[in-house]
N, C-alpha and C. Protein backbone atom coordinates (compact mmCIF):
# COMPACT_ATOMS: atom_id res chain seq x y z
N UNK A 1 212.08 -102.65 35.74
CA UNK A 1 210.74 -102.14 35.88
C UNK A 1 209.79 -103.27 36.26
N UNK A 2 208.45 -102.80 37.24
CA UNK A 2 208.03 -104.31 37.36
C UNK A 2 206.70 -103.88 36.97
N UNK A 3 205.98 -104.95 36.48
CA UNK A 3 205.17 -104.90 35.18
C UNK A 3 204.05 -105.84 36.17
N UNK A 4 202.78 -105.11 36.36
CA UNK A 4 201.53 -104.98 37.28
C UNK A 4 200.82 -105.84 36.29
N UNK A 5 199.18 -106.12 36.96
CA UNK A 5 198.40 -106.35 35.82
C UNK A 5 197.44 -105.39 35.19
N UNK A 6 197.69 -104.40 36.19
CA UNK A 6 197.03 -102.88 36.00
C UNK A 6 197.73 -102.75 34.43
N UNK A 7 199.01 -102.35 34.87
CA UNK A 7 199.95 -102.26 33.18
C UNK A 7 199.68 -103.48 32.34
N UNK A 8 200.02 -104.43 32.37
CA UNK A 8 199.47 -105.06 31.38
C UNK A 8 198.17 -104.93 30.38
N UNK A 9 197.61 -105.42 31.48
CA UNK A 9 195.76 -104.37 31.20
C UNK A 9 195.85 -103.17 29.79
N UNK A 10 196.59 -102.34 30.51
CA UNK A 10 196.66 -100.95 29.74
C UNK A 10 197.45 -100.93 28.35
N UNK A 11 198.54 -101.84 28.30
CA UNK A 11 199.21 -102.25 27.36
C UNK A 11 198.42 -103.19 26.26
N UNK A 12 197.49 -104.24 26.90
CA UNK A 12 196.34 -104.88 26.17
C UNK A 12 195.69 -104.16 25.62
N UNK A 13 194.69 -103.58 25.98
CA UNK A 13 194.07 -101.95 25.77
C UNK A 13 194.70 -101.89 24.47
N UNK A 14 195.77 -101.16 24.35
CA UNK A 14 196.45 -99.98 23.33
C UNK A 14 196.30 -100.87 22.19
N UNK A 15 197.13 -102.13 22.29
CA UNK A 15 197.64 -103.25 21.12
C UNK A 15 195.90 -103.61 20.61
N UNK A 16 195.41 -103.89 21.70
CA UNK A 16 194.37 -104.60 20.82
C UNK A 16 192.93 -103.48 20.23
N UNK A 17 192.92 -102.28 20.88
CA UNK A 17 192.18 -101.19 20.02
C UNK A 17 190.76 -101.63 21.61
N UNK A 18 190.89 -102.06 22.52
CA UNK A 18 189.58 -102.61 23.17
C UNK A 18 189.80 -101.34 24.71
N UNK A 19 188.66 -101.24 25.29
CA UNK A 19 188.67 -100.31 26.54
C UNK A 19 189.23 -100.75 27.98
N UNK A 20 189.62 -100.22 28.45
CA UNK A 20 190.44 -100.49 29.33
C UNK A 20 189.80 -101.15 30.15
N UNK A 21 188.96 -101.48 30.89
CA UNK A 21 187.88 -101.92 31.38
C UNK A 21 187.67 -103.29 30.92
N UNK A 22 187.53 -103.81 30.01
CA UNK A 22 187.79 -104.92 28.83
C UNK A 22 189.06 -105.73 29.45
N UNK A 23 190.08 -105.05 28.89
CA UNK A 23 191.55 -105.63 29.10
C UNK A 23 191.34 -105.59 30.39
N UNK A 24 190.97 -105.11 31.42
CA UNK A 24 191.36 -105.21 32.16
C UNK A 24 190.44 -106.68 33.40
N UNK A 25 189.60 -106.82 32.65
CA UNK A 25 188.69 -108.13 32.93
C UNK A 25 189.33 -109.38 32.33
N UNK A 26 189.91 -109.05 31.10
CA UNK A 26 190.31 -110.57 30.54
C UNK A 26 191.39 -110.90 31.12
N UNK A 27 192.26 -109.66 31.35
CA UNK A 27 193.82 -110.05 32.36
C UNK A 27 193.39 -110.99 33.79
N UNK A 28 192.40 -110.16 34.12
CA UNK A 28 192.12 -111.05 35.64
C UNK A 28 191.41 -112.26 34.69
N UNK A 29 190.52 -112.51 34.23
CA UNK A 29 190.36 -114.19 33.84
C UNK A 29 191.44 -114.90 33.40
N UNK A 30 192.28 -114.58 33.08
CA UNK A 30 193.43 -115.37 32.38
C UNK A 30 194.36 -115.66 33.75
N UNK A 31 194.35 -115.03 34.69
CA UNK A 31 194.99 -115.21 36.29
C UNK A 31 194.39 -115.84 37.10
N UNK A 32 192.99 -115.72 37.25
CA UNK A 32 192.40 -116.51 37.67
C UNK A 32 191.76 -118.09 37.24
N UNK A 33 191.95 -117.99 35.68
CA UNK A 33 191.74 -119.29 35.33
C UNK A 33 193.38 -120.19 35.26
N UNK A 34 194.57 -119.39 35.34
CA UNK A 34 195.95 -120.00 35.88
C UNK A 34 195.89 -120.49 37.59
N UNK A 35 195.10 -120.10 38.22
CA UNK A 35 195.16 -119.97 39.56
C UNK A 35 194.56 -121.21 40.04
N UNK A 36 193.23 -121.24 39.18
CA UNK A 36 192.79 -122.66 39.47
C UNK A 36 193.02 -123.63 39.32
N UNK A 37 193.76 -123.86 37.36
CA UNK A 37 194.00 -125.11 37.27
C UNK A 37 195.35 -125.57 37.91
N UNK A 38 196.11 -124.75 38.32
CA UNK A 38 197.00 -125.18 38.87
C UNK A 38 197.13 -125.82 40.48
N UNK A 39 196.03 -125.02 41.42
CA UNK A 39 195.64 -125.34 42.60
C UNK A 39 194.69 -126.58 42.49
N UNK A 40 194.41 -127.07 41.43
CA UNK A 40 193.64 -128.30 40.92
C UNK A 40 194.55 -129.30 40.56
N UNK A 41 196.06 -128.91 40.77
CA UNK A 41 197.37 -129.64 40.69
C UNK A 41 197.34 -130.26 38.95
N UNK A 42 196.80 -129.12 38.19
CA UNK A 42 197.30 -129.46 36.93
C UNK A 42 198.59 -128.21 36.36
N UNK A 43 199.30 -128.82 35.80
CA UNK A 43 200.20 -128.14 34.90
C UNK A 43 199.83 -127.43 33.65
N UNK A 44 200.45 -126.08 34.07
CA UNK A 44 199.96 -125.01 32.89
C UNK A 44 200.92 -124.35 32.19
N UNK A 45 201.06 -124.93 30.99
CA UNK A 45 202.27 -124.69 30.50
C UNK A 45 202.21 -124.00 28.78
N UNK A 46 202.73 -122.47 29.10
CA UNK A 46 202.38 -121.16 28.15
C UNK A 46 203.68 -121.24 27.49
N UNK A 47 203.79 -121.43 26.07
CA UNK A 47 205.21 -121.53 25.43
C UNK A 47 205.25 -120.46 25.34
N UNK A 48 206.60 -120.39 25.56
CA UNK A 48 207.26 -119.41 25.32
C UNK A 48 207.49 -118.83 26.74
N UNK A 49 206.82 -119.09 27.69
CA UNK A 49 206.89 -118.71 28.78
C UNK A 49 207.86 -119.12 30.02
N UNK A 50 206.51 -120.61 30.12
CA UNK A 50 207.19 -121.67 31.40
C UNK A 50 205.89 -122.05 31.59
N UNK A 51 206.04 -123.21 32.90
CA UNK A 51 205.06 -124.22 33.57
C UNK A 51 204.99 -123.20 34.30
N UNK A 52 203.46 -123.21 35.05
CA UNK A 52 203.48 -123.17 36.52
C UNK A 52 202.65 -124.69 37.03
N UNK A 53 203.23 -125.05 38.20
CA UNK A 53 202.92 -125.95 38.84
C UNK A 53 202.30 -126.24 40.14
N UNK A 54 202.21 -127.19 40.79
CA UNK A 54 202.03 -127.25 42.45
C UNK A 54 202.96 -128.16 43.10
N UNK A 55 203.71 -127.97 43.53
CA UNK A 55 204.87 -128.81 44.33
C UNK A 55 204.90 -129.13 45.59
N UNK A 56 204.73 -129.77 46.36
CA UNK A 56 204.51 -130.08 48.07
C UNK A 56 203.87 -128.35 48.12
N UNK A 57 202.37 -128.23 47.65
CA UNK A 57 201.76 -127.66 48.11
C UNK A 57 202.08 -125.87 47.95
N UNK A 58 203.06 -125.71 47.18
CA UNK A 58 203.62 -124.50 46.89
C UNK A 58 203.51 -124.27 44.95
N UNK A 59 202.53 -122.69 44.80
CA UNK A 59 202.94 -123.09 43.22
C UNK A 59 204.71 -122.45 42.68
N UNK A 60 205.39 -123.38 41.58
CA UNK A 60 206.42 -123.15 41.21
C UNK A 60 206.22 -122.79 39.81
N UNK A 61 207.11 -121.45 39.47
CA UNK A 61 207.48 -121.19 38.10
C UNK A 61 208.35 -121.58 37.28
N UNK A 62 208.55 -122.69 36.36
CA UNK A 62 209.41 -123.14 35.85
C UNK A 62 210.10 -122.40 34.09
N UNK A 63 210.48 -121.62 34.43
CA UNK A 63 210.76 -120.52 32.79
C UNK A 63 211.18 -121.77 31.57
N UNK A 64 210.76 -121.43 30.49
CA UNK A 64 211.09 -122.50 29.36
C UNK A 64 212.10 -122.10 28.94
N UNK A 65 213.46 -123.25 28.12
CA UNK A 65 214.35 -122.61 27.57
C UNK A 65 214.48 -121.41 26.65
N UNK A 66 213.32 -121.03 25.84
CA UNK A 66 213.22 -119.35 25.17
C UNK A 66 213.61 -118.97 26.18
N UNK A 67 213.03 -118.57 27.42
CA UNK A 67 212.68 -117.33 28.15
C UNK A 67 214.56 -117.43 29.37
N UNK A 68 214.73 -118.03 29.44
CA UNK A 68 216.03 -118.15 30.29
C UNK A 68 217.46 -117.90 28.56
N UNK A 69 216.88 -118.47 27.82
CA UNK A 69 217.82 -117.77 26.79
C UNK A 69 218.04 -116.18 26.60
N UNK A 70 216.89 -116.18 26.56
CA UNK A 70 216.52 -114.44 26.51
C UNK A 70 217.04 -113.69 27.92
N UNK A 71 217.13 -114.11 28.34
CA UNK A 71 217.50 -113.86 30.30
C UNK A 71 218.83 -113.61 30.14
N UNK A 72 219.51 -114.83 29.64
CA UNK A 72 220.96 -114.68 29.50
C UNK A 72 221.29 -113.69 28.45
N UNK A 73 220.63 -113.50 27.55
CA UNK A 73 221.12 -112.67 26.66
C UNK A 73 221.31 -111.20 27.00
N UNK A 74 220.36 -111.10 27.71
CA UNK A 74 219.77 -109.57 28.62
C UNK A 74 220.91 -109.40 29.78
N UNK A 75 220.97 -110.18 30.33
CA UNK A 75 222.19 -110.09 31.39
C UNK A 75 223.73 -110.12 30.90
N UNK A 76 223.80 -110.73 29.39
CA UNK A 76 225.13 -110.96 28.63
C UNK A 76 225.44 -108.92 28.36
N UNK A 77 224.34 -108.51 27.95
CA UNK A 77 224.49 -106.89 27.23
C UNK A 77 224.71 -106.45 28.10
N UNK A 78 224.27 -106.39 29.63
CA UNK A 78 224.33 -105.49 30.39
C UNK A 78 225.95 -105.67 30.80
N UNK A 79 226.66 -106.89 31.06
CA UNK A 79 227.68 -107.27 31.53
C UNK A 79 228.95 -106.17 30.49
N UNK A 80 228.05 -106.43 29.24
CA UNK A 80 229.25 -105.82 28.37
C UNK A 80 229.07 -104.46 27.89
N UNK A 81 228.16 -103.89 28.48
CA UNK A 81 227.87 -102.19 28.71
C UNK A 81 228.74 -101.47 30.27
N UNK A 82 228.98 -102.24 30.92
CA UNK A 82 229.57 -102.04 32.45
C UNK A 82 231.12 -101.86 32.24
């Protein structure tokens, strides 16, 4: 499934009790304040997540070991449901 910021938004919304309209402003500041500091060639780095970076001019997603653990684990179940 691929997960928008529209959905997110809406998922913010629910969890946090706030109007959609709301969530859906802080999602874009939180993208847009990733957008800058990184095009400002600083490193932004969300545990649990990953870095994003700027590399010869391209930004890169670097996943942290949680999130590639969790990856493998997700891909381990599916392997052994098949």
């Amino acid at each position: 499934m691929k997960i928008t910021k529209a959905i997110l938004s809406k998922k913010m919304a629910m969890l946090a009790g706030i109007p959609d309209y709301v969530a859906k402003k802080q999602v874009n500041q939180v993208f847009e304040l990733l957008r800058e500091c990184v095009l400002e060639n600083e490193k932004v780095m969300i545990s649990g997540l990953g870095t994003f970076e700027l590399q010869t001019g391209n930004v890169v997603f670097l996943p942290s070991k949680k999130l590639k653990m969790a990856e493998r684990s997700v891909e381990n179940a599916v392997e052994r449901s098949k």
